[in-house]
PDB file of N, CA and C in Angstrom:
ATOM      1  N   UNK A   1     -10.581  22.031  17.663  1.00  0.00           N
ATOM      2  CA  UNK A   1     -10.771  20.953  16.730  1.00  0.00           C
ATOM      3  C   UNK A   1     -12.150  21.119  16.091  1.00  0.00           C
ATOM      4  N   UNK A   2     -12.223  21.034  14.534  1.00  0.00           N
ATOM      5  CA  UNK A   2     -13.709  21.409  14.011  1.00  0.00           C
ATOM      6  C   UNK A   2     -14.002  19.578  13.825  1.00  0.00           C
ATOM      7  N   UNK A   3     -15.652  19.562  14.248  1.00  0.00           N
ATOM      8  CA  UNK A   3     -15.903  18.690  13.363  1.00  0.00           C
ATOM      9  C   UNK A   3     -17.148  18.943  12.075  1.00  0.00           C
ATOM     10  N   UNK A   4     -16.848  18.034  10.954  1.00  0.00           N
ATOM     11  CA  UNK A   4     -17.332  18.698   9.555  1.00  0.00           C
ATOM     12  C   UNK A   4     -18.509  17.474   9.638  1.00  0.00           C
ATOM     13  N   UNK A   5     -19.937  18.132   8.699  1.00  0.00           N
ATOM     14  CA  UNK A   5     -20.661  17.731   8.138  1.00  0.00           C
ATOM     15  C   UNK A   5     -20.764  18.130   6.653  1.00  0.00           C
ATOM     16  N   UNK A   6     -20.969  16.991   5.466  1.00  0.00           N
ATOM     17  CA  UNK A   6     -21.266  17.540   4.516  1.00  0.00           C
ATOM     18  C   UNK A   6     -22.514  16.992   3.995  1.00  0.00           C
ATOM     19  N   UNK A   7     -23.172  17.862   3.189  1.00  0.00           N
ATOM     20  CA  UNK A   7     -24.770  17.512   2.594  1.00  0.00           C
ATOM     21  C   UNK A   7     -24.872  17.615   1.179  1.00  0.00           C
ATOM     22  N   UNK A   8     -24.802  16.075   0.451  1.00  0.00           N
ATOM     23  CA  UNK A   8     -24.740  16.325  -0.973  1.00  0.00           C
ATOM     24  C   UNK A   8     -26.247  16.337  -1.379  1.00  0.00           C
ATOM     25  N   UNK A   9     -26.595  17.069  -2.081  1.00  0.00           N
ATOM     26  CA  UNK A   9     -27.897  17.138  -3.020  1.00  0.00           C
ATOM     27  C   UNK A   9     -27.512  16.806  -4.814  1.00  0.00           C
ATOM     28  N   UNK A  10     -28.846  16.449  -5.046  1.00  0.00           N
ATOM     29  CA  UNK A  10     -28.938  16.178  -6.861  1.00  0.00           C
ATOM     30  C   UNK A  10     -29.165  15.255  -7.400  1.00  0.00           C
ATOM     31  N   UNK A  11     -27.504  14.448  -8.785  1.00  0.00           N
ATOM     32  CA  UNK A  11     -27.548  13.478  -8.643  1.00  0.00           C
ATOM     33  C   UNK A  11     -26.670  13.054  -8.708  1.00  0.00           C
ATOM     34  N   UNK A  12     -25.586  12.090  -9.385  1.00  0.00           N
ATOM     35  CA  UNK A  12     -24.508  11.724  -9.663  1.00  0.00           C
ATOM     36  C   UNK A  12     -23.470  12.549 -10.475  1.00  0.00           C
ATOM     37  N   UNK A  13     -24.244  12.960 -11.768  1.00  0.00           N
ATOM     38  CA  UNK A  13     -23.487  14.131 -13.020  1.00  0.00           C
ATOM     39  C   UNK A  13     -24.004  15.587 -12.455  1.00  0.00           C
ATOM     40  N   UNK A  14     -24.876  15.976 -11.448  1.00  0.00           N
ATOM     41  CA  UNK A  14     -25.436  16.883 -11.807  1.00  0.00           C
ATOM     42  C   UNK A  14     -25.731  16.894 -10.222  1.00  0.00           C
ATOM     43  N   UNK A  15     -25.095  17.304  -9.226  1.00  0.00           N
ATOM     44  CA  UNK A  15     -25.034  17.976  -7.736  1.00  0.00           C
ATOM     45  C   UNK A  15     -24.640  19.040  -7.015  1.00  0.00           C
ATOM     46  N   UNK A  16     -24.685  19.172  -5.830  1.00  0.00           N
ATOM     47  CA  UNK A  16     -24.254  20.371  -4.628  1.00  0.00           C
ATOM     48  C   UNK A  16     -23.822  19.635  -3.475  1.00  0.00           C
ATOM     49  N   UNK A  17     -22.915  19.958  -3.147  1.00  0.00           N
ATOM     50  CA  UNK A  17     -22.661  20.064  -1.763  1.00  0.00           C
ATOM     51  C   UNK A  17     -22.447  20.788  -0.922  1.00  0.00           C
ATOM     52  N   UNK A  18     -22.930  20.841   0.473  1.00  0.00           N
ATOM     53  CA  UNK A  18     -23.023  22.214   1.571  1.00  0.00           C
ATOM     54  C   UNK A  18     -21.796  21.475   2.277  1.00  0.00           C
ATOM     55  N   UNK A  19     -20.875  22.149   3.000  1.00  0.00           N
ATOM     56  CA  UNK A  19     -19.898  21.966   4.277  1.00  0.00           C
ATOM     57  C   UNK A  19     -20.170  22.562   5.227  1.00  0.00           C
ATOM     58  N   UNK A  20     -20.084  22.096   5.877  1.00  0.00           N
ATOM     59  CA  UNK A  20     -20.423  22.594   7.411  1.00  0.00           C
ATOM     60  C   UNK A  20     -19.401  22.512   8.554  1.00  0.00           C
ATOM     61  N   UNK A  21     -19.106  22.768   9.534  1.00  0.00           N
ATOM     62  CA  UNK A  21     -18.634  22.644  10.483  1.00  0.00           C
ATOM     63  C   UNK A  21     -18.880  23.208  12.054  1.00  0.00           C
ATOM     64  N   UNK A  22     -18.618  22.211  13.174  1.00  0.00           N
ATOM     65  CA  UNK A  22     -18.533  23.052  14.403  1.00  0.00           C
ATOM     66  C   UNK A  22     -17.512  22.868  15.472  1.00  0.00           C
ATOM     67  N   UNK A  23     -17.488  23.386  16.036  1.00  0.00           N
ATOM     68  CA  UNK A  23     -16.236  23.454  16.987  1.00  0.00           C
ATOM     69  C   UNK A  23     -16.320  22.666  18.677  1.00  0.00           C
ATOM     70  N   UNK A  24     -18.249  22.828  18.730  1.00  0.00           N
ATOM     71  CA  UNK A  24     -18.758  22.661  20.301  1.00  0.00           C
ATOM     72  C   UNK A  24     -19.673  21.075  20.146  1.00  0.00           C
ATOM     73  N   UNK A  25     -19.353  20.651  18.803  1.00  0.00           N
ATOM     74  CA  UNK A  25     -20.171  19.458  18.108  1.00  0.00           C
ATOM     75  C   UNK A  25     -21.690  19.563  18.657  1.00  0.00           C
ATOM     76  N   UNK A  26     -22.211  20.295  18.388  1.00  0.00           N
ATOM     77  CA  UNK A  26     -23.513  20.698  18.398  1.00  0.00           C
ATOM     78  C   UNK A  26     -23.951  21.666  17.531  1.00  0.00           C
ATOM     79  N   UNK A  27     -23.495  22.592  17.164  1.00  0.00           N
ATOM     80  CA  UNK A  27     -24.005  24.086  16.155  1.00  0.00           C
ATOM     81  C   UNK A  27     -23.123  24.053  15.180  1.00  0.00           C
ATOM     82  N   UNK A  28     -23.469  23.368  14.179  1.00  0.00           N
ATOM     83  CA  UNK A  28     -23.142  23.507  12.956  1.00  0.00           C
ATOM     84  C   UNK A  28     -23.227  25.359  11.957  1.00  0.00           C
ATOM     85  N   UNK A  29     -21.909  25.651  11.777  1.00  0.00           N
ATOM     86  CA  UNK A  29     -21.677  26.507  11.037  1.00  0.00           C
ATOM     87  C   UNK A  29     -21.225  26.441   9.441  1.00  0.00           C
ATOM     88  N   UNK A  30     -22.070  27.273   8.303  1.00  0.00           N
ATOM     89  CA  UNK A  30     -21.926  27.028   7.062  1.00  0.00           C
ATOM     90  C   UNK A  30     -20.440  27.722   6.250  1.00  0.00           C
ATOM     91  N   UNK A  31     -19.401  26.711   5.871  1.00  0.00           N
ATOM     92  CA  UNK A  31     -18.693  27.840   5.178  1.00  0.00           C
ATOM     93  C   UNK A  31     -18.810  28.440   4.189  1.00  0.00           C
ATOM     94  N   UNK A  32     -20.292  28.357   3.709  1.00  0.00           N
ATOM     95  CA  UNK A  32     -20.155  29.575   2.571  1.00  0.00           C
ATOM     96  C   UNK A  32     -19.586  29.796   1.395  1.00  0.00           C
ATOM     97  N   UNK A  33     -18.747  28.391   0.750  1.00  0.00           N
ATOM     98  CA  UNK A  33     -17.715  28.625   0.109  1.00  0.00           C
ATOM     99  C   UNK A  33     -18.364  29.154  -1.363  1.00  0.00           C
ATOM    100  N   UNK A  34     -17.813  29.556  -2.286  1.00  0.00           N
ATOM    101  CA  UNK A  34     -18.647  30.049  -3.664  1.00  0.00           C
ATOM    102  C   UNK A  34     -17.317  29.551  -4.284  1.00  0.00           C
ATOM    103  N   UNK A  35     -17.726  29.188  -5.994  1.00  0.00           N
ATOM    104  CA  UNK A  35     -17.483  28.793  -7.192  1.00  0.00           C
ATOM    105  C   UNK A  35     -18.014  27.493  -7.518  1.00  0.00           C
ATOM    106  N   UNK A  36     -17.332  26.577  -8.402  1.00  0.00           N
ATOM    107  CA  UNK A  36     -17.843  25.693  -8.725  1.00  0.00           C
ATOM    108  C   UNK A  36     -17.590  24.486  -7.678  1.00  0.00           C
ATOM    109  N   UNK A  37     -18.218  23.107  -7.882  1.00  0.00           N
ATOM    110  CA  UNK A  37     -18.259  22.061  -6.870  1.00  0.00           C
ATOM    111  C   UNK A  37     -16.738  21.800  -6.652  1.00  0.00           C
ATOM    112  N   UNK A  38     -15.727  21.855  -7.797  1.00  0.00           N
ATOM    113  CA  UNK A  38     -14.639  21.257  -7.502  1.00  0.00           C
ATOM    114  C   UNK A  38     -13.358  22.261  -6.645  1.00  0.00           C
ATOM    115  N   UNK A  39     -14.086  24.057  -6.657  1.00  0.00           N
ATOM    116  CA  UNK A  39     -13.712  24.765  -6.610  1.00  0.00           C
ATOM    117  C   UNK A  39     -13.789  25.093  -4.776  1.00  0.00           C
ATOM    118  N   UNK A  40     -15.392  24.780  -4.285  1.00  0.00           N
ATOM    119  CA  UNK A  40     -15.440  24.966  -3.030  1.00  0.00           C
ATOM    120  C   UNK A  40     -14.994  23.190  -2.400  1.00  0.00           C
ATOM    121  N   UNK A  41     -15.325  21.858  -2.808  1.00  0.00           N
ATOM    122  CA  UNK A  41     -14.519  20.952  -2.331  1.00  0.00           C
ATOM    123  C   UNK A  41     -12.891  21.200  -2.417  1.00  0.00           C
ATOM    124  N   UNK A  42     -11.857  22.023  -3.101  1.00  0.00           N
ATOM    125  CA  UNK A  42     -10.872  22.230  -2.989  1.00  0.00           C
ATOM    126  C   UNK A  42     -10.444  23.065  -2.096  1.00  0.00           C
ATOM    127  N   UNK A  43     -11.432  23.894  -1.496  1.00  0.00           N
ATOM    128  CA  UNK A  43     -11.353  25.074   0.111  1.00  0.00           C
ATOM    129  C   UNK A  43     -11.040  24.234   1.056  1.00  0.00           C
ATOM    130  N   UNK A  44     -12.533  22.895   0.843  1.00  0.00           N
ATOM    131  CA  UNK A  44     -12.761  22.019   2.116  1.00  0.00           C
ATOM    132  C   UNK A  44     -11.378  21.211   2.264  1.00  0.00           C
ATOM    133  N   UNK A  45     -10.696  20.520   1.450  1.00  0.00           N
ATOM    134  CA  UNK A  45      -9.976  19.611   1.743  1.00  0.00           C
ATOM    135  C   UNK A  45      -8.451  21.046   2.081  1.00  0.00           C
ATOM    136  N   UNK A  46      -8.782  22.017   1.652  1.00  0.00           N
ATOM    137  CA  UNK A  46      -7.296  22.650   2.461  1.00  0.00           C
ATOM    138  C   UNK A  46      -7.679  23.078   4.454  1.00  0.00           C
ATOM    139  N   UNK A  47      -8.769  23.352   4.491  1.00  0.00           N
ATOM    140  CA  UNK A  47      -9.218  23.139   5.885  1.00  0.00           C
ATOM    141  C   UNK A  47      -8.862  21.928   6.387  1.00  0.00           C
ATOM    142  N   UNK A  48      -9.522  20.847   5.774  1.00  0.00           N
ATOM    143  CA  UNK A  48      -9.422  19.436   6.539  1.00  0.00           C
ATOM    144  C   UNK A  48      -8.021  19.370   6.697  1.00  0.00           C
ATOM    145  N   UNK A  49      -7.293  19.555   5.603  1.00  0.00           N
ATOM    146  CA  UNK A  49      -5.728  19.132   5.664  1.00  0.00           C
ATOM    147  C   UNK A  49      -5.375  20.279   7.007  1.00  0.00           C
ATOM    148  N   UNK A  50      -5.561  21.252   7.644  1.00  0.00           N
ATOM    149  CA  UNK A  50      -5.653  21.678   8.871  1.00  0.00           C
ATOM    150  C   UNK A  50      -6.022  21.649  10.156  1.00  0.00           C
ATOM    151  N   UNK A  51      -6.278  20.628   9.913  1.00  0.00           N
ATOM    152  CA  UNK A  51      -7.351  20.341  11.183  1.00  0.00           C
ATOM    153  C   UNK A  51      -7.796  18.402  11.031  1.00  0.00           C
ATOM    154  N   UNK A  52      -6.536  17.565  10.939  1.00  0.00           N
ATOM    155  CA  UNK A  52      -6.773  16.241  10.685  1.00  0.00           C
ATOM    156  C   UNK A  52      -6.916  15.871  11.990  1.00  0.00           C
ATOM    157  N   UNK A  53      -7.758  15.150  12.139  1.00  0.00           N
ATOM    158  CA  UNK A  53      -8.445  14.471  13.908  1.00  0.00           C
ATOM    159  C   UNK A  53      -8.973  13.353  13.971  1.00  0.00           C
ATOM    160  N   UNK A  54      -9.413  12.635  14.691  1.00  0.00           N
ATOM    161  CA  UNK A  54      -9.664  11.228  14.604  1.00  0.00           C
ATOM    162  C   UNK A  54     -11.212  10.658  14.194  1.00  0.00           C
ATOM    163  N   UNK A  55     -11.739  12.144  14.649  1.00  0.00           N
ATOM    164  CA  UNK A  55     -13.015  12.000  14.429  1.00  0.00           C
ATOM    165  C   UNK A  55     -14.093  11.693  12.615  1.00  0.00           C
ATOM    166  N   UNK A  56     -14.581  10.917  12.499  1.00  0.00           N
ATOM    167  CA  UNK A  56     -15.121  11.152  10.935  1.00  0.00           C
ATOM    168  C   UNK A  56     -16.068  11.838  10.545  1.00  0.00           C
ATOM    169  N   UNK A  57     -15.722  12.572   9.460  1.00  0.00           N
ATOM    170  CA  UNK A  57     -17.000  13.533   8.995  1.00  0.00           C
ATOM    171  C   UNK A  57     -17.772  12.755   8.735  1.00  0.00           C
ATOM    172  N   UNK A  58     -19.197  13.540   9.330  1.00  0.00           N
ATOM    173  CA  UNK A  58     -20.655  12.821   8.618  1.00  0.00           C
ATOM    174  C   UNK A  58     -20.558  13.197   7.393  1.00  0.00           C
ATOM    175  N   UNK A  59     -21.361  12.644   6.830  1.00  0.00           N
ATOM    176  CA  UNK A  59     -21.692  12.811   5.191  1.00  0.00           C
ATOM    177  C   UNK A  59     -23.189  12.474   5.214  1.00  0.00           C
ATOM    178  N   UNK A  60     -24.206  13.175   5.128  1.00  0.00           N
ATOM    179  CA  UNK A  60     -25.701  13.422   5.098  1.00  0.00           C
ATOM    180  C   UNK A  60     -25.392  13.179   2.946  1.00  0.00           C
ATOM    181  N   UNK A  61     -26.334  11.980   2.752  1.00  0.00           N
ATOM    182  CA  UNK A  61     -26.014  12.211   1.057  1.00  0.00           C
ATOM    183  C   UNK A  61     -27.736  11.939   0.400  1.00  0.00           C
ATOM    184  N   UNK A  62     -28.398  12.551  -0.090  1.00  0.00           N
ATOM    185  CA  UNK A  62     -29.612  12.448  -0.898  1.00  0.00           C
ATOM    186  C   UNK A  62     -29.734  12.692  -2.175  1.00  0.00           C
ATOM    187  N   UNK A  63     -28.815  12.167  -2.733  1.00  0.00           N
ATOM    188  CA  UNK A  63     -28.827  12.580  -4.398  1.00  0.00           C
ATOM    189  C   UNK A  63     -30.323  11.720  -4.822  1.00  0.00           C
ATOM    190  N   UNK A  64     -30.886  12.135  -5.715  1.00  0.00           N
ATOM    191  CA  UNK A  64     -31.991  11.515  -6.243  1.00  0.00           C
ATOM    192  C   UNK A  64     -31.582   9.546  -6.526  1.00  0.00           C
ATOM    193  N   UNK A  65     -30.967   9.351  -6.879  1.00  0.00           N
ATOM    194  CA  UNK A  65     -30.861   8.058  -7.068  1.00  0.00           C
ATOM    195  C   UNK A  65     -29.726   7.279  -5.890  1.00  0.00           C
ATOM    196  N   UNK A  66     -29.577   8.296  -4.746  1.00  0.00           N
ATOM    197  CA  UNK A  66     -29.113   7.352  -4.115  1.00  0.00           C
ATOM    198  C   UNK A  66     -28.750   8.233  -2.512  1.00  0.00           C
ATOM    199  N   UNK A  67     -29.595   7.504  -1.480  1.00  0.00           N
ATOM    200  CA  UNK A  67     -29.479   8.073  -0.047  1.00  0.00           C
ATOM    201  C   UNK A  67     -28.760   7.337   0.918  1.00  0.00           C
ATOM    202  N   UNK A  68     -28.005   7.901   1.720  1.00  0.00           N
ATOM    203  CA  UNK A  68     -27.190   7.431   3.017  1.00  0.00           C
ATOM    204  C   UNK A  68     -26.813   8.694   3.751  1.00  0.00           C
ATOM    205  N   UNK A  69     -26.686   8.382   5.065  1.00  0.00           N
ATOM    206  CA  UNK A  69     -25.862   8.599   6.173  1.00  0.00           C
ATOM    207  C   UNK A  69     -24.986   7.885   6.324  1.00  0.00           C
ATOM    208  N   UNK A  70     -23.538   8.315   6.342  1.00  0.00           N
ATOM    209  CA  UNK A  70     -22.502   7.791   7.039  1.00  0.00           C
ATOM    210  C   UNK A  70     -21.470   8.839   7.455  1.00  0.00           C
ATOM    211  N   UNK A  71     -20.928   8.047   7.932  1.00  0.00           N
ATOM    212  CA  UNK A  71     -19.301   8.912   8.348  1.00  0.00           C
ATOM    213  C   UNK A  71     -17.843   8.286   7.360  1.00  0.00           C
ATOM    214  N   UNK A  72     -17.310   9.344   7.332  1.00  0.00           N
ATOM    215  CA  UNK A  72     -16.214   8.747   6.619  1.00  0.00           C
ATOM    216  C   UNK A  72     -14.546   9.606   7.155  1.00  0.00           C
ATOM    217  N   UNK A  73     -13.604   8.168   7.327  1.00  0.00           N
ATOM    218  CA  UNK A  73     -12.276   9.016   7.774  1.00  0.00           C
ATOM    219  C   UNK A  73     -12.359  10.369   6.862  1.00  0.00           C
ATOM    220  N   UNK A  74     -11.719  11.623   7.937  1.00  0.00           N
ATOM    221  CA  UNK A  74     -10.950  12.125   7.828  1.00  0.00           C
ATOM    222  C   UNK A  74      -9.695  11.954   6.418  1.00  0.00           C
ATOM    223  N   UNK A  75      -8.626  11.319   7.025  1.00  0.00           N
ATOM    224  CA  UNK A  75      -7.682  10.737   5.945  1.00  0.00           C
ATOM    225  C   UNK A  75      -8.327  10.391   4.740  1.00  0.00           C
ATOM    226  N   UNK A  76      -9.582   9.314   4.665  1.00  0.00           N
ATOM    227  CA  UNK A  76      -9.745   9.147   3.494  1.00  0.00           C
ATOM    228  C   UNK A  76     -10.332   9.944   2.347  1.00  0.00           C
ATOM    229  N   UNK A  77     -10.529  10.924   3.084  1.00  0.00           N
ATOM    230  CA  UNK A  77     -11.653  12.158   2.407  1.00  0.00           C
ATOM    231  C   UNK A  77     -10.493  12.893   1.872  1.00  0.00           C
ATOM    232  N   UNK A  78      -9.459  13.190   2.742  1.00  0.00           N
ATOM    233  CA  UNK A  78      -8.209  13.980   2.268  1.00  0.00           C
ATOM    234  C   UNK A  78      -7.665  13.542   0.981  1.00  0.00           C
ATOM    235  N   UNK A  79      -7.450  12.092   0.107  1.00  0.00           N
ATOM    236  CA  UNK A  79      -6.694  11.291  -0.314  1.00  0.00           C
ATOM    237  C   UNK A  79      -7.590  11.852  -1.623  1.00  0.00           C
ATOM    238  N   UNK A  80      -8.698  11.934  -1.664  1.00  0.00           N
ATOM    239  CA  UNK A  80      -9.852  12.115  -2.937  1.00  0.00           C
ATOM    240  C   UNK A  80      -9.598  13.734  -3.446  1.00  0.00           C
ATOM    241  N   UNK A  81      -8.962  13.681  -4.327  1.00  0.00           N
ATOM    242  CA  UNK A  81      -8.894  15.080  -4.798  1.00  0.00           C
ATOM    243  C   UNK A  81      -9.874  15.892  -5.725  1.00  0.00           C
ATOM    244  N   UNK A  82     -10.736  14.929  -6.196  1.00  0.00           N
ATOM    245  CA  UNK A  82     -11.579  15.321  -7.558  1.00  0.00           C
ATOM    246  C   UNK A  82     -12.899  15.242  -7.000  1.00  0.00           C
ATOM    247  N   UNK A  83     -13.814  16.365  -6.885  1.00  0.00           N
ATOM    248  CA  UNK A  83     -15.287  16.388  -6.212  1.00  0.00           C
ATOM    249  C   UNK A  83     -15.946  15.130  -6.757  1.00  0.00           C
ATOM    250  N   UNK A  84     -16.014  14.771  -8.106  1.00  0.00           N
ATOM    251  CA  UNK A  84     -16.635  13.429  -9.073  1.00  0.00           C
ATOM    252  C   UNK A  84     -16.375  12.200  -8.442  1.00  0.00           C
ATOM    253  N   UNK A  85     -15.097  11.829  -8.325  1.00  0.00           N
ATOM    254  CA  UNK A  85     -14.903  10.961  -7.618  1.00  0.00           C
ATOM    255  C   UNK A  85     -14.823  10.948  -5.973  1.00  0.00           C
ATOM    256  N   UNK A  86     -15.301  11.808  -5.109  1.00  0.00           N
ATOM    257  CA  UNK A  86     -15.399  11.767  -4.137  1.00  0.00           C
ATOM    258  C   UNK A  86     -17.509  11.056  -3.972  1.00  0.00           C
ATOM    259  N   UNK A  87     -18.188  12.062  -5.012  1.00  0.00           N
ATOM    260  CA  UNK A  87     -19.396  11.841  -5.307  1.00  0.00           C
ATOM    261  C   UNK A  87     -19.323  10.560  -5.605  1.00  0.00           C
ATOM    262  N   UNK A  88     -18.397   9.677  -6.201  1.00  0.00           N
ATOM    263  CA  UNK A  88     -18.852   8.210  -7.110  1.00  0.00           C
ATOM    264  C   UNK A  88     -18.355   7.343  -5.822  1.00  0.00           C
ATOM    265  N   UNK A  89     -17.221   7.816  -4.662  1.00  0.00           N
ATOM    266  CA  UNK A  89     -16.966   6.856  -3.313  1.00  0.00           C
ATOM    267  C   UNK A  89     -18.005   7.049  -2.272  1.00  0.00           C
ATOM    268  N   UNK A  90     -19.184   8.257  -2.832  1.00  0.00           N
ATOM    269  CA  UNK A  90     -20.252   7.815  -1.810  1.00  0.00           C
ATOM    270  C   UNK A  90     -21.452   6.843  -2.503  1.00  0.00           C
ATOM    271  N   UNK A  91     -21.322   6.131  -3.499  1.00  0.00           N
ATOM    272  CA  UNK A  91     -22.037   5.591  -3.681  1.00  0.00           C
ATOM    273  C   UNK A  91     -21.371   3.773  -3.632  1.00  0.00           C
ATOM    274  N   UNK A  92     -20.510   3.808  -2.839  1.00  0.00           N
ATOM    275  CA  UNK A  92     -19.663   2.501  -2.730  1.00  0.00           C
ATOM    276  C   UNK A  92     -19.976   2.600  -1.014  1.00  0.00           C
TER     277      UNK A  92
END
């Protein structure tokens, strides 16, 4: 069972996000993914859709105009198909 961290940087129109994951929930491993934001969030959610568990991904978020830590279901992360609007449900 992986569990995922993700780390958004930037800002709202204009960000990055890193994915992460680990298996021993301690050592976070990077997947590395390359293309554009909507291109490597579309890797992440075919992983997640592999590996659905009860546990919630952290979400580490520091965009310039707006910081949090939280966790968020699994499921609900799955349901968000568009990186933009996944970016605009971390600011809710």
């Amino acid at each position: 069972m992986k569990m995922y961290k993700i780390v958004a940087r930037g800002t709202r129109l204009n960000f990055s996000i890193g994915y992460y994951f680990s298996t021993n929930y301690m050592d976070f491993s990077d997947f590395k993914y390359t293309g554009s934001e909507q291109e490597k969030y579309n890797k992440f959610l075919e992983d997640l859709q592999n590996n659905i568990a009860p546990q919630p991904i952290y979400i580490d978020v520091k965009l310039y105009d707006h910081g949090i830590d939280r966790g968020l279901a699994r499921r609900e992360v799955a349901t968000i198909k568009n990186v933009n609007d996944f970016i605009q449900r971390l600011y809710t």
